[in-house]
Structure formats: structure tokens, C-alpha cells
PDB file of N, CA and C in Angstrom:
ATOM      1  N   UNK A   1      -2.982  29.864  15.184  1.00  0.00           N
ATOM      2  CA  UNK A   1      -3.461  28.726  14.434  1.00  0.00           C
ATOM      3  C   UNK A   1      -4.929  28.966  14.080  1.00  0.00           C
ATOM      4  N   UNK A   2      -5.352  28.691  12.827  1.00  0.00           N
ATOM      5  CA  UNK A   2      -6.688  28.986  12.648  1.00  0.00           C
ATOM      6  C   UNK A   2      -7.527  27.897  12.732  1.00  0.00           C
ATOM      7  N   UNK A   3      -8.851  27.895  12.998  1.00  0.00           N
ATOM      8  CA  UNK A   3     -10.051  26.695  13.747  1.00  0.00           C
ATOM      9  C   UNK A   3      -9.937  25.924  12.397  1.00  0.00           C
ATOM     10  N   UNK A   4     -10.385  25.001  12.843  1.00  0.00           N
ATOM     11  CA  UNK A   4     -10.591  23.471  11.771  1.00  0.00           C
ATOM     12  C   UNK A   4     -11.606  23.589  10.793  1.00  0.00           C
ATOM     13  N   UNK A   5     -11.452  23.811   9.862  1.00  0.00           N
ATOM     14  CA  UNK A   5     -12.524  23.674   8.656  1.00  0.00           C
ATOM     15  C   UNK A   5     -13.311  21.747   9.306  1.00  0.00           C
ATOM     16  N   UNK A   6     -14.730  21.802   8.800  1.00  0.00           N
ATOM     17  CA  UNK A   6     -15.154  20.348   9.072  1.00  0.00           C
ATOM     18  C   UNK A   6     -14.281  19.665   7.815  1.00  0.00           C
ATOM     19  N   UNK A   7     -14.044  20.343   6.637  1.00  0.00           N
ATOM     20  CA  UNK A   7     -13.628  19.544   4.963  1.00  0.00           C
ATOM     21  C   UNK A   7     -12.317  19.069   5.643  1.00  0.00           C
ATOM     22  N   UNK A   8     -11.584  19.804   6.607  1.00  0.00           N
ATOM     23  CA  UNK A   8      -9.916  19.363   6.640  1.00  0.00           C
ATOM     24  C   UNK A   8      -9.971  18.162   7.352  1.00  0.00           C
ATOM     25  N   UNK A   9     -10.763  17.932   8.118  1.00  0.00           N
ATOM     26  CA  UNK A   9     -10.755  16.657   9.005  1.00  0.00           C
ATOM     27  C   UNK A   9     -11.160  15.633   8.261  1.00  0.00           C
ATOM     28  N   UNK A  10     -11.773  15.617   7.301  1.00  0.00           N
ATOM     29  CA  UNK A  10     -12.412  14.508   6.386  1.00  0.00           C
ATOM     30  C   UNK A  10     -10.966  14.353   4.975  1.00  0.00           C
ATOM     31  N   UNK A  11     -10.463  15.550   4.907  1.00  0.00           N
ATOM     32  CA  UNK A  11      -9.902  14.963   3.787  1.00  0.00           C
ATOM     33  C   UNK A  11      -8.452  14.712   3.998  1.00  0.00           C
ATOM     34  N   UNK A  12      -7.539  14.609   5.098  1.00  0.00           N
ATOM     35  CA  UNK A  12      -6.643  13.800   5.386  1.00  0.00           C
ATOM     36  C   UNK A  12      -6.910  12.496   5.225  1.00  0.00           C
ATOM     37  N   UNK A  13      -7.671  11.681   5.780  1.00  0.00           N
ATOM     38  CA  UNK A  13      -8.057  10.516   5.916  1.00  0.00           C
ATOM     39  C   UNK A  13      -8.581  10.279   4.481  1.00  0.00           C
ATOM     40  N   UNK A  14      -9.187  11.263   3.190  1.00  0.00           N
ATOM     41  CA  UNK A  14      -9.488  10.500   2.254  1.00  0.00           C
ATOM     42  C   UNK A  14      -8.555  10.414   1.377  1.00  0.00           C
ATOM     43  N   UNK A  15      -7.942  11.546   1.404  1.00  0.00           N
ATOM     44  CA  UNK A  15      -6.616  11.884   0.410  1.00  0.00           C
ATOM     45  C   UNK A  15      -5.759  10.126   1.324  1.00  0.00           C
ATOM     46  N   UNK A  16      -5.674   9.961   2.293  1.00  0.00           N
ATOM     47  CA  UNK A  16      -4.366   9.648   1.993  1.00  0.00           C
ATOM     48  C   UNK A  16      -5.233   7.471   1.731  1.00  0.00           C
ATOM     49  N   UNK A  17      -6.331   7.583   1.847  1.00  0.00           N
ATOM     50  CA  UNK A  17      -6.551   6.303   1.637  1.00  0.00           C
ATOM     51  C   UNK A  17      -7.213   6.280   0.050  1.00  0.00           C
ATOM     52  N   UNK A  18      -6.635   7.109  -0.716  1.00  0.00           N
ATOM     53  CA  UNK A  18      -7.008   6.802  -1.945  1.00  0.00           C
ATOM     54  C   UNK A  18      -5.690   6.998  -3.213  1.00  0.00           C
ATOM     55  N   UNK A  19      -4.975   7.904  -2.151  1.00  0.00           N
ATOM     56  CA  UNK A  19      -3.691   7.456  -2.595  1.00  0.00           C
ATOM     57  C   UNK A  19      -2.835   6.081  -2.631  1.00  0.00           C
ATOM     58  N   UNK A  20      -3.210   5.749  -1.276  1.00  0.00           N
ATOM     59  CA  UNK A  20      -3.001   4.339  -1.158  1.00  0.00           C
ATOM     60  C   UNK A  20      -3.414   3.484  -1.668  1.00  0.00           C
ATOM     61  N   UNK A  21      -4.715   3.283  -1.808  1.00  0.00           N
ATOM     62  CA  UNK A  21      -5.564   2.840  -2.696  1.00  0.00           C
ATOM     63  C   UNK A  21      -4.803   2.454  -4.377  1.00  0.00           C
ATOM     64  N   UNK A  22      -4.453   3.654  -4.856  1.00  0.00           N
ATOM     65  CA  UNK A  22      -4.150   3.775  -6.422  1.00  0.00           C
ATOM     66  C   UNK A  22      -2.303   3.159  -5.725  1.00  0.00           C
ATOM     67  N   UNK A  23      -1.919   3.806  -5.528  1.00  0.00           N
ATOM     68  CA  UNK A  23      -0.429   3.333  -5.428  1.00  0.00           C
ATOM     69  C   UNK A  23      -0.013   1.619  -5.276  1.00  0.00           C
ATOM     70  N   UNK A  24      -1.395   1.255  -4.140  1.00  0.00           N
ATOM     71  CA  UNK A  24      -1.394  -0.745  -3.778  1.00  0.00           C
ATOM     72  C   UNK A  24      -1.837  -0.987  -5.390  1.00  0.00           C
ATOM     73  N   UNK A  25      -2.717  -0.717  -6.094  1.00  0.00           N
ATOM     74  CA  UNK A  25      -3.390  -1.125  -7.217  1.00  0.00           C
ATOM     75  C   UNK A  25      -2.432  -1.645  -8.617  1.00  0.00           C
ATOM     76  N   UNK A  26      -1.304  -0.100  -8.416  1.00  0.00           N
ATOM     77  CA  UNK A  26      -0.310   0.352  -9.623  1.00  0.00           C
ATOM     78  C   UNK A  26       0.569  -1.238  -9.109  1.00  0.00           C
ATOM     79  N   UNK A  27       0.630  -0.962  -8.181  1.00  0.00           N
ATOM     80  CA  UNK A  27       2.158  -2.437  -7.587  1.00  0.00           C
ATOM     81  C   UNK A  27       2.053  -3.212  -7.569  1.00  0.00           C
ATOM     82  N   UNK A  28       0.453  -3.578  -6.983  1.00  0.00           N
ATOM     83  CA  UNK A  28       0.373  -5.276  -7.186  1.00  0.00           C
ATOM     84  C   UNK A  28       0.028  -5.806  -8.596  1.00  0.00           C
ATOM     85  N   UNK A  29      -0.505  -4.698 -10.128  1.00  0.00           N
ATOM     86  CA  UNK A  29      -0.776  -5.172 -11.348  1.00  0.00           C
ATOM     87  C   UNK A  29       0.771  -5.479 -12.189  1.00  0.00           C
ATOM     88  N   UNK A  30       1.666  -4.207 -11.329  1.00  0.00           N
ATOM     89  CA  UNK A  30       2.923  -4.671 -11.950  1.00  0.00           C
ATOM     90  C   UNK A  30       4.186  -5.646 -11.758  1.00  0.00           C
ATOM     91  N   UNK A  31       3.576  -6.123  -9.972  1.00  0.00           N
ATOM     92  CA  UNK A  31       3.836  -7.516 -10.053  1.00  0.00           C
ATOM     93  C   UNK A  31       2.841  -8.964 -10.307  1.00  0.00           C
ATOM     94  N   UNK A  32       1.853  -8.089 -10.741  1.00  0.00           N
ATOM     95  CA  UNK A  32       1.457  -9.467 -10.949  1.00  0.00           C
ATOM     96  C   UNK A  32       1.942  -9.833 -12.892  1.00  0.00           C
ATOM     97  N   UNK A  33       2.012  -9.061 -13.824  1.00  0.00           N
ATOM     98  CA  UNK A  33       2.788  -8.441 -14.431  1.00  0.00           C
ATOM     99  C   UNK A  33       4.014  -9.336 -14.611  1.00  0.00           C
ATOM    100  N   UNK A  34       5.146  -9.064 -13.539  1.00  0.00           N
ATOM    101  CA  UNK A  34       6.032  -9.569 -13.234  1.00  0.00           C
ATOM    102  C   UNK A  34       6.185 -10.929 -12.829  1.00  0.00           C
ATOM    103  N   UNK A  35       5.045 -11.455 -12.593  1.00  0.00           N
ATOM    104  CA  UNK A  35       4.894 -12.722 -11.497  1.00  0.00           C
ATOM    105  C   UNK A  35       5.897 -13.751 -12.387  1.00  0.00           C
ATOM    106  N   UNK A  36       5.580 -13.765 -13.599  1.00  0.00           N
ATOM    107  CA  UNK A  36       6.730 -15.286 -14.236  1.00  0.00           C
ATOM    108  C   UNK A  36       7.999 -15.136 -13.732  1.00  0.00           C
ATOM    109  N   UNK A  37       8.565 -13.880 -14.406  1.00  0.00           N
ATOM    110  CA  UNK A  37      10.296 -13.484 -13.929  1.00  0.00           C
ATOM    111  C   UNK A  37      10.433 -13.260 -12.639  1.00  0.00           C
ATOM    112  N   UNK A  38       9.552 -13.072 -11.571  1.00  0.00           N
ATOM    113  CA  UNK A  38      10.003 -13.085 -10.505  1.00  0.00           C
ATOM    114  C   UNK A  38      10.172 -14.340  -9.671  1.00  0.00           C
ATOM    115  N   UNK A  39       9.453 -15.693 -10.007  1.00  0.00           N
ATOM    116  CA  UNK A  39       8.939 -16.547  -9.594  1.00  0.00           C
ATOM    117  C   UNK A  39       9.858 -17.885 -10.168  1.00  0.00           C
ATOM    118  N   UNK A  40      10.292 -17.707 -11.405  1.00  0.00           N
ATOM    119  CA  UNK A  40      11.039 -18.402 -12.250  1.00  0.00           C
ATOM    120  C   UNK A  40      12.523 -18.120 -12.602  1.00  0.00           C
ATOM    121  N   UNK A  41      13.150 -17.093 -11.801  1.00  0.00           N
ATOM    122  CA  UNK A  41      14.191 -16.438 -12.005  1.00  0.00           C
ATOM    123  C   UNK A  41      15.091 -17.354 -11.857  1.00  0.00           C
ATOM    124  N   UNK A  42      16.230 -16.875 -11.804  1.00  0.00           N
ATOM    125  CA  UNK A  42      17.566 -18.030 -11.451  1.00  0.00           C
ATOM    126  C   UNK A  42      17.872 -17.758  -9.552  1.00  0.00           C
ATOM    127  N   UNK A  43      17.965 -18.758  -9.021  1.00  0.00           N
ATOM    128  CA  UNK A  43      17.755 -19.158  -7.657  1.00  0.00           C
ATOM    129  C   UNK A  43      16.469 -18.957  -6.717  1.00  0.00           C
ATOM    130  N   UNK A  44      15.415 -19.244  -7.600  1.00  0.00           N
ATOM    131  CA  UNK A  44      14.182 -19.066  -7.195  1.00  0.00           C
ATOM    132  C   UNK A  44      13.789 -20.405  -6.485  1.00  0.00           C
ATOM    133  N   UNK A  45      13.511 -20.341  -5.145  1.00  0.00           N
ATOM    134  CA  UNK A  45      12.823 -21.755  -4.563  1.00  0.00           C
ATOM    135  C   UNK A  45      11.839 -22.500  -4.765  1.00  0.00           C
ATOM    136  N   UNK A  46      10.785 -21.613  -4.958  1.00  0.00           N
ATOM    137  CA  UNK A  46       9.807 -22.551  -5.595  1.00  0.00           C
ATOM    138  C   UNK A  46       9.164 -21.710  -6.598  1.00  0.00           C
ATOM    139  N   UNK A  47       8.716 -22.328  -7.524  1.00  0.00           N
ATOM    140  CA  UNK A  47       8.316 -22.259  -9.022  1.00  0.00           C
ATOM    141  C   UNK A  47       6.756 -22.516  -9.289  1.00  0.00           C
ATOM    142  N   UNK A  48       6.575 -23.345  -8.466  1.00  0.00           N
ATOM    143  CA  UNK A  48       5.160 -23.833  -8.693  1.00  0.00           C
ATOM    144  C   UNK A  48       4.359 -23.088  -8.499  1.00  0.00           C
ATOM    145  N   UNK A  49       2.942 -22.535  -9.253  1.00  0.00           N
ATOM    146  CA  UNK A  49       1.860 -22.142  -9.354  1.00  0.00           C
ATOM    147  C   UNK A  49       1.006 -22.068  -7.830  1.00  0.00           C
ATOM    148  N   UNK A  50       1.409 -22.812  -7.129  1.00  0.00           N
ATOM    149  CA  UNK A  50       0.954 -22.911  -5.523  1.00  0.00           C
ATOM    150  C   UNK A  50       1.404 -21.728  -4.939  1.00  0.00           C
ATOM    151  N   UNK A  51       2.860 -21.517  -5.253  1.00  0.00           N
ATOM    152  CA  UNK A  51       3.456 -19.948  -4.480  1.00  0.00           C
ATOM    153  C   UNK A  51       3.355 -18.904  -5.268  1.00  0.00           C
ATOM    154  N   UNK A  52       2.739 -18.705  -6.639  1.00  0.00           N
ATOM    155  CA  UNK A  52       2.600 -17.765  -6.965  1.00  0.00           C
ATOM    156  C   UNK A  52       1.220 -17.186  -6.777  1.00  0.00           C
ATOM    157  N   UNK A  53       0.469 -18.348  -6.217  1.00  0.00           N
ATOM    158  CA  UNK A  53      -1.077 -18.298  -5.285  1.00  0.00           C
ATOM    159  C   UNK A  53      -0.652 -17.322  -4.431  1.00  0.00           C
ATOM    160  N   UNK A  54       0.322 -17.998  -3.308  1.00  0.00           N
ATOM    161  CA  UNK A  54       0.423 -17.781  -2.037  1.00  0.00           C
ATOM    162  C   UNK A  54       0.250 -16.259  -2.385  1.00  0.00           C
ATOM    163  N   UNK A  55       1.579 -15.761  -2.918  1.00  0.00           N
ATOM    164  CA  UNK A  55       2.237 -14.447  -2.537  1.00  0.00           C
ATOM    165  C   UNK A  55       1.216 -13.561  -3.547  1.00  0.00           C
ATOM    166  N   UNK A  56       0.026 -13.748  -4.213  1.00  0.00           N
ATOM    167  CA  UNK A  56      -1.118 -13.079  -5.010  1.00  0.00           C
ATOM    168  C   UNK A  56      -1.536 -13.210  -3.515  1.00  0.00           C
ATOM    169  N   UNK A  57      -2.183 -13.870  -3.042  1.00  0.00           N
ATOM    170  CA  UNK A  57      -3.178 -14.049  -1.741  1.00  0.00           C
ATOM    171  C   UNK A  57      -2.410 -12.748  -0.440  1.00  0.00           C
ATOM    172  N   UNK A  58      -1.477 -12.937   0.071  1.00  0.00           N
ATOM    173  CA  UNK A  58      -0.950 -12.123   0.713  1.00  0.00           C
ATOM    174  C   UNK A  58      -0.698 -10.973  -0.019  1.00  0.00           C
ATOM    175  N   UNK A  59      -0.381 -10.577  -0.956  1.00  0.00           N
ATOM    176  CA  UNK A  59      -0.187  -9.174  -1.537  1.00  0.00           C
ATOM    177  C   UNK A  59      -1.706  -8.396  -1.367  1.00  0.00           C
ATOM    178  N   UNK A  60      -2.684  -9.494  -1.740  1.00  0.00           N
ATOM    179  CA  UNK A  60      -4.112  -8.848  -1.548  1.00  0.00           C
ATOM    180  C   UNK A  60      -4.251  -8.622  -0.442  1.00  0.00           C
ATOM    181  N   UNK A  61      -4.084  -9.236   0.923  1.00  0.00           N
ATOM    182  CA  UNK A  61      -4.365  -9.435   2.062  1.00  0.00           C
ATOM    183  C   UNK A  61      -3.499  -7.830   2.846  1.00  0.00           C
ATOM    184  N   UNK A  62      -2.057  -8.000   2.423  1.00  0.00           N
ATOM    185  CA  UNK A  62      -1.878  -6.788   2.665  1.00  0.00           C
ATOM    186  C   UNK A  62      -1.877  -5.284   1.838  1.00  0.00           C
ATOM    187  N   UNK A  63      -2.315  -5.595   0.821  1.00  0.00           N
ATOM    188  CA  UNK A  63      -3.286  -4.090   0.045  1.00  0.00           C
ATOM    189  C   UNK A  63      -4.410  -3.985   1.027  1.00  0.00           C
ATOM    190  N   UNK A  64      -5.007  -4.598   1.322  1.00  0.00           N
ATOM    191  CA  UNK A  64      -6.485  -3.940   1.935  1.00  0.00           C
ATOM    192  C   UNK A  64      -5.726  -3.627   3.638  1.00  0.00           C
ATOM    193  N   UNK A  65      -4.976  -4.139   3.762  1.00  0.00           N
ATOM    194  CA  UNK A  65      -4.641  -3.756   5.409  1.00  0.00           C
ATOM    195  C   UNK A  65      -3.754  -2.777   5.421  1.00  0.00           C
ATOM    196  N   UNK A  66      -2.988  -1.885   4.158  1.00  0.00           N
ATOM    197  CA  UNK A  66      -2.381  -0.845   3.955  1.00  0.00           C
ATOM    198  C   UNK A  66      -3.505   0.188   3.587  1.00  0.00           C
ATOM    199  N   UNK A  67      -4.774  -0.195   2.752  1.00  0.00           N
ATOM    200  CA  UNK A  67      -5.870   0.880   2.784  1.00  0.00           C
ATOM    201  C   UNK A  67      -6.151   1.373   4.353  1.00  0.00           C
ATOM    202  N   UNK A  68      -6.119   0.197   4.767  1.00  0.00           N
ATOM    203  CA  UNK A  68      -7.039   0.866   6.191  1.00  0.00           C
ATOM    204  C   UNK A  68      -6.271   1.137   6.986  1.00  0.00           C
ATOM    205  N   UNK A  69      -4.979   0.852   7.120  1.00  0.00           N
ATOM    206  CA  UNK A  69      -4.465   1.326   7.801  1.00  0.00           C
ATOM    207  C   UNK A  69      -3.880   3.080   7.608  1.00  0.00           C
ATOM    208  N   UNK A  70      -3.928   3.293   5.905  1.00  0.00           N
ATOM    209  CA  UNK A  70      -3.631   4.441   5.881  1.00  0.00           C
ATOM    210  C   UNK A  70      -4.574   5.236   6.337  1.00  0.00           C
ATOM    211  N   UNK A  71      -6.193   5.272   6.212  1.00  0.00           N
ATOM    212  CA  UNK A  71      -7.513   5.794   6.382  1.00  0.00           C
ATOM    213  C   UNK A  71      -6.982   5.924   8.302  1.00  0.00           C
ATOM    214  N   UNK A  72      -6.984   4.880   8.722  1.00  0.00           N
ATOM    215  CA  UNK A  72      -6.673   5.218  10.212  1.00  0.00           C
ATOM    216  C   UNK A  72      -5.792   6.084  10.580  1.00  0.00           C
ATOM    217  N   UNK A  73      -4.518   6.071  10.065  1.00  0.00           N
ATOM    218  CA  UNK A  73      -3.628   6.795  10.320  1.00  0.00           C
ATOM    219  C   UNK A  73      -3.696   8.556   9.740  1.00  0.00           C
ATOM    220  N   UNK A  74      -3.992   8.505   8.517  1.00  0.00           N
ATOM    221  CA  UNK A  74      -5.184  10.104   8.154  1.00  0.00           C
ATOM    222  C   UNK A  74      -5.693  10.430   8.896  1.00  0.00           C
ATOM    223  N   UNK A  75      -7.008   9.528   9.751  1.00  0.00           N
ATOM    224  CA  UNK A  75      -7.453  10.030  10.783  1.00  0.00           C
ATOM    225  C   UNK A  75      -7.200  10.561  12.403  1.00  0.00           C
ATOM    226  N   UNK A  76      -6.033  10.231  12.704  1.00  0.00           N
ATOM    227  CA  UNK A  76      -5.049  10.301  13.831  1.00  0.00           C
ATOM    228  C   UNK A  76      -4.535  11.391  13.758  1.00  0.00           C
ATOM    229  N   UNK A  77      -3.185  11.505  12.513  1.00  0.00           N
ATOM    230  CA  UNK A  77      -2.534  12.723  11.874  1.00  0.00           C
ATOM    231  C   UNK A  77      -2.737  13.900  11.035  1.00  0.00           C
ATOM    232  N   UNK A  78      -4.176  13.454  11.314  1.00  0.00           N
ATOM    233  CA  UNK A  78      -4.627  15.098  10.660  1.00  0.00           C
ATOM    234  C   UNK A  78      -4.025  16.200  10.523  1.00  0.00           C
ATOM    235  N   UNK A  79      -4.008  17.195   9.643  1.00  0.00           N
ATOM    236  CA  UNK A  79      -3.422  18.372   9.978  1.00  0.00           C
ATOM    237  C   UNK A  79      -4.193  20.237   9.249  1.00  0.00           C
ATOM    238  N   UNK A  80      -4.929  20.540  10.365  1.00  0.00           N
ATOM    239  CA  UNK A  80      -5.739  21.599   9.797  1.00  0.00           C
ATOM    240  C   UNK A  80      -5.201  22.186   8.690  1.00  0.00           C
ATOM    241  N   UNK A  81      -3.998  22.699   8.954  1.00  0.00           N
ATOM    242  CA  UNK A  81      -3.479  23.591   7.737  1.00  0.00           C
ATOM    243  C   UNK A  81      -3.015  22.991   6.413  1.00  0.00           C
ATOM    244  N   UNK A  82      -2.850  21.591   6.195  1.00  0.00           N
ATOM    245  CA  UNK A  82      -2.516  21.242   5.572  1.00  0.00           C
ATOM    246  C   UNK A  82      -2.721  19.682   5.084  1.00  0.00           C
ATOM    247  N   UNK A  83      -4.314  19.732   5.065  1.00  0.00           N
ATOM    248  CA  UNK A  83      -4.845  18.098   5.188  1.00  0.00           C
ATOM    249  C   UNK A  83      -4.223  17.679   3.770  1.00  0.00           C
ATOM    250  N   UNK A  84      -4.411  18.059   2.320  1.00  0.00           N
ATOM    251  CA  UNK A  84      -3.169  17.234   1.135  1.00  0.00           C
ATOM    252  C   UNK A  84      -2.070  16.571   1.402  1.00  0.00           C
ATOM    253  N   UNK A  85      -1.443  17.507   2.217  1.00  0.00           N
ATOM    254  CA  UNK A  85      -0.009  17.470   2.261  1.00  0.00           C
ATOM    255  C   UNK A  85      -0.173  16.159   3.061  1.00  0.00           C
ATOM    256  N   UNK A  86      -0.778  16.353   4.326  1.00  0.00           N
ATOM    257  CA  UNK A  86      -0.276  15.416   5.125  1.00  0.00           C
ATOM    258  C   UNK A  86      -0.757  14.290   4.664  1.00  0.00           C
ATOM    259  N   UNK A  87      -2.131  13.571   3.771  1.00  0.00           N
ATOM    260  CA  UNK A  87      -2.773  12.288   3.258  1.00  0.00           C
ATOM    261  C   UNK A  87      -1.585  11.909   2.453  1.00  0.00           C
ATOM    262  N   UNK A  88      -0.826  12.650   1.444  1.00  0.00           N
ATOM    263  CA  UNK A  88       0.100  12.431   0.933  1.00  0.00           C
ATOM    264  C   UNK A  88       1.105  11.818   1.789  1.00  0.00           C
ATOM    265  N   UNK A  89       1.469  11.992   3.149  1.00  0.00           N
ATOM    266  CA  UNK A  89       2.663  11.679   3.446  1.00  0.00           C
ATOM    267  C   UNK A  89       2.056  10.242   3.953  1.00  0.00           C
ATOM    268  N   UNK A  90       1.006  10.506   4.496  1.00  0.00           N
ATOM    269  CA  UNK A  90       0.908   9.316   5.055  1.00  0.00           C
ATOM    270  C   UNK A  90       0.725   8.185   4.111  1.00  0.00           C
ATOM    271  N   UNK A  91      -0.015   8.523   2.930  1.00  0.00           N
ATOM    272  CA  UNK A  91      -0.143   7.308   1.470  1.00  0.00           C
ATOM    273  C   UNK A  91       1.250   6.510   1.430  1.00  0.00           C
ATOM    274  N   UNK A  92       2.322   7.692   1.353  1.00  0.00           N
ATOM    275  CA  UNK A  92       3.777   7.556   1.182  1.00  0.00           C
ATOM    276  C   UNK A  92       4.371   6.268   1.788  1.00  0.00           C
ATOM    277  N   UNK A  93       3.902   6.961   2.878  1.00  0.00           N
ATOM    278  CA  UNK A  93       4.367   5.540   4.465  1.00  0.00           C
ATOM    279  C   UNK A  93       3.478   3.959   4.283  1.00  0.00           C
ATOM    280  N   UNK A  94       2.608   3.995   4.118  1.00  0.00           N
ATOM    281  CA  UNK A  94       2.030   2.831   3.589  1.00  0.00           C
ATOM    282  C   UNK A  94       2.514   2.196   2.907  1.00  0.00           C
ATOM    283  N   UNK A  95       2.494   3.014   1.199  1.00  0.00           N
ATOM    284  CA  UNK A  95       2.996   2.319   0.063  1.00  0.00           C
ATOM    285  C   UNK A  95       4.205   2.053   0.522  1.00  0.00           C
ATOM    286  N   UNK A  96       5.073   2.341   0.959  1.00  0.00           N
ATOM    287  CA  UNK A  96       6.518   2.104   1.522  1.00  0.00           C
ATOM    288  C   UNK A  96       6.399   0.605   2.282  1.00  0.00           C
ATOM    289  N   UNK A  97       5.854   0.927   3.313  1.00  0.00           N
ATOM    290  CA  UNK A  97       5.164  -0.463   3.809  1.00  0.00           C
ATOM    291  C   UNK A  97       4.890  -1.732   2.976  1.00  0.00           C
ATOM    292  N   UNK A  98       3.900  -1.313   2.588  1.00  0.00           N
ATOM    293  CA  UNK A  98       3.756  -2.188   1.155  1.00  0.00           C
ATOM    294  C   UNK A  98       4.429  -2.950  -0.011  1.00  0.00           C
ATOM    295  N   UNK A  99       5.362  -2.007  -0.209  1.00  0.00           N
ATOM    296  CA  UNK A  99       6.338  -2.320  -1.013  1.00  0.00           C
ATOM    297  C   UNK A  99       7.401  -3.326  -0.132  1.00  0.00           C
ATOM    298  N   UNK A 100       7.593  -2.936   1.164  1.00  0.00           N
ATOM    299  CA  UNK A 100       8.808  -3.921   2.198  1.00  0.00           C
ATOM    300  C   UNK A 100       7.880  -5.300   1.938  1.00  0.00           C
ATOM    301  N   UNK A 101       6.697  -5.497   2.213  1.00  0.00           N
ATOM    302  CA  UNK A 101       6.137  -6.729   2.151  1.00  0.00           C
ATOM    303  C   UNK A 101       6.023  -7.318   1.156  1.00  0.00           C
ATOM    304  N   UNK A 102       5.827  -6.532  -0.367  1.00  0.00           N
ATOM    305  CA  UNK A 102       6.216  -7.279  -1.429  1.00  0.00           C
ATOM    306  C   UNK A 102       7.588  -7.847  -1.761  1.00  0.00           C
ATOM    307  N   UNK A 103       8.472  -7.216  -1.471  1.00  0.00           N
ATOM    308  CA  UNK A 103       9.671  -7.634  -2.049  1.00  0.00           C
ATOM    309  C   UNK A 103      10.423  -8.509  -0.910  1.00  0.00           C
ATOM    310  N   UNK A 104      10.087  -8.752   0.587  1.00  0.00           N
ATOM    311  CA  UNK A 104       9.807  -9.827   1.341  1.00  0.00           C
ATOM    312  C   UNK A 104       9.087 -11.343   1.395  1.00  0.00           C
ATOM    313  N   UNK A 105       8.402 -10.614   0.994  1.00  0.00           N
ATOM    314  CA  UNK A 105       7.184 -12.217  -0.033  1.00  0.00           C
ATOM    315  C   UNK A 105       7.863 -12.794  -1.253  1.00  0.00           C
ATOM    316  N   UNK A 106       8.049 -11.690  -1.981  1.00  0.00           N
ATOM    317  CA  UNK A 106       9.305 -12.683  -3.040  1.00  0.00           C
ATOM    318  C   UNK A 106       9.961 -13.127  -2.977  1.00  0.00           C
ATOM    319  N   UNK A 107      10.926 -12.522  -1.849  1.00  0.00           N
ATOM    320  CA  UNK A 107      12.542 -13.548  -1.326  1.00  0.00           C
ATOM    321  C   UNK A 107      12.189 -14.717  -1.009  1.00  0.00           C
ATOM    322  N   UNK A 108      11.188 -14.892  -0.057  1.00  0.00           N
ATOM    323  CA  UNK A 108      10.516 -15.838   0.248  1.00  0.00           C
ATOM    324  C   UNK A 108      10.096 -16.996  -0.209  1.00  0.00           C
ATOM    325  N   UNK A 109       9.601 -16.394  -1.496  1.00  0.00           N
ATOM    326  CA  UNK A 109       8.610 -17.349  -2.343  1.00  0.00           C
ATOM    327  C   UNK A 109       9.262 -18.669  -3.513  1.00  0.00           C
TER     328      UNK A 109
END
């Protein structure tokens, strides 16, 4: 195994919180985007402008707690030989994350 570059330890953790970053950004503009038809659909519970607050407020709330949590988790799972690869996987797992909580918040909403 070869010694740790200082760049590999820094750029797991940036790669994968800026992936995350852009990926929370792309999802929450294209539901917000979406917000009428998702909100107004046929068997939708509530309609009102109050829950389409709510689930804007929590989508934000958990974008920034999927940034940091990916940045943490980069920093944990580092991987000398292959710091891209791995920020990538971990972005992956987030946005995945992310995405369960959006489309949870909608059923919801």
C-alpha cells in the first residue's frame, strides 16, 4: 500500500460534499419545480400553501444535514488510493438518503 498523499485526505471529504452539494441543489429545484403537481395531485391530503411551506422547510433542513453529513462521512471513509472514487460513493449514499426523505415528505404532505 503506498503512504497517504496530504491532497487524498482532503479530497474525499471535498469531492464527496460537493457532490452532494450539487445533487441536494438539482432535487430540491426540481421539486420545487414540481411542488403544484405534487401537492395538488389526485389523493393529495393537504393542498394548502402551509404544507407546501412545511415540506420546502424540511427539504432545506435535510439538504444541509445530507451536506454534512456527507463531508463527515468523506472524512471517516477515506481512501488513499482512491479519494474520487470513494467522495463519489459516498455523495451517492446521501443523495439516496435524500431522495428517501423527499419522496417520504410528499406521501406525507
Amino acid at each position: 500500500m503506498a503512504p497517504a498523499r496530504p491532497t487524498a485526505a482532503l479530497l474525499t471529504p471535498l469531492v464527496a460534499a460537493a457532490g452532494t452539494a450539487v445533487g441536494v441543489l438539482a432535487l430540491f429545484f426540481g421539486q420545487r419545480a414540481l411542488a403544484p403537481v405534487l401537492a395538488g395531485g389526485p389523493g393529495a391530503t393537504c393542498t394548502e400553501p402551509d404544507c407546501l411551506l412545511g415540506v420546502g422547510v424540511w427539504l432545506i433542513v435535510g439538504g444541509v444535514v445530507a451536506v454534512c453529513a456527507s463531508s463527515l462521512a468523506g472524512a471517516v471513509f477515506r481512501h488513499p488510493d482512491r479519494p474520487v472514487r470513494r467522495g463519489l460513493f459516498v455523495a451517492l449514499w446521501c443523495l439516496a438518503a435524500y431522495l428517501v426523505e423527499s419522496v417520504v415528505l410528499w406521501i406525507l404532505a
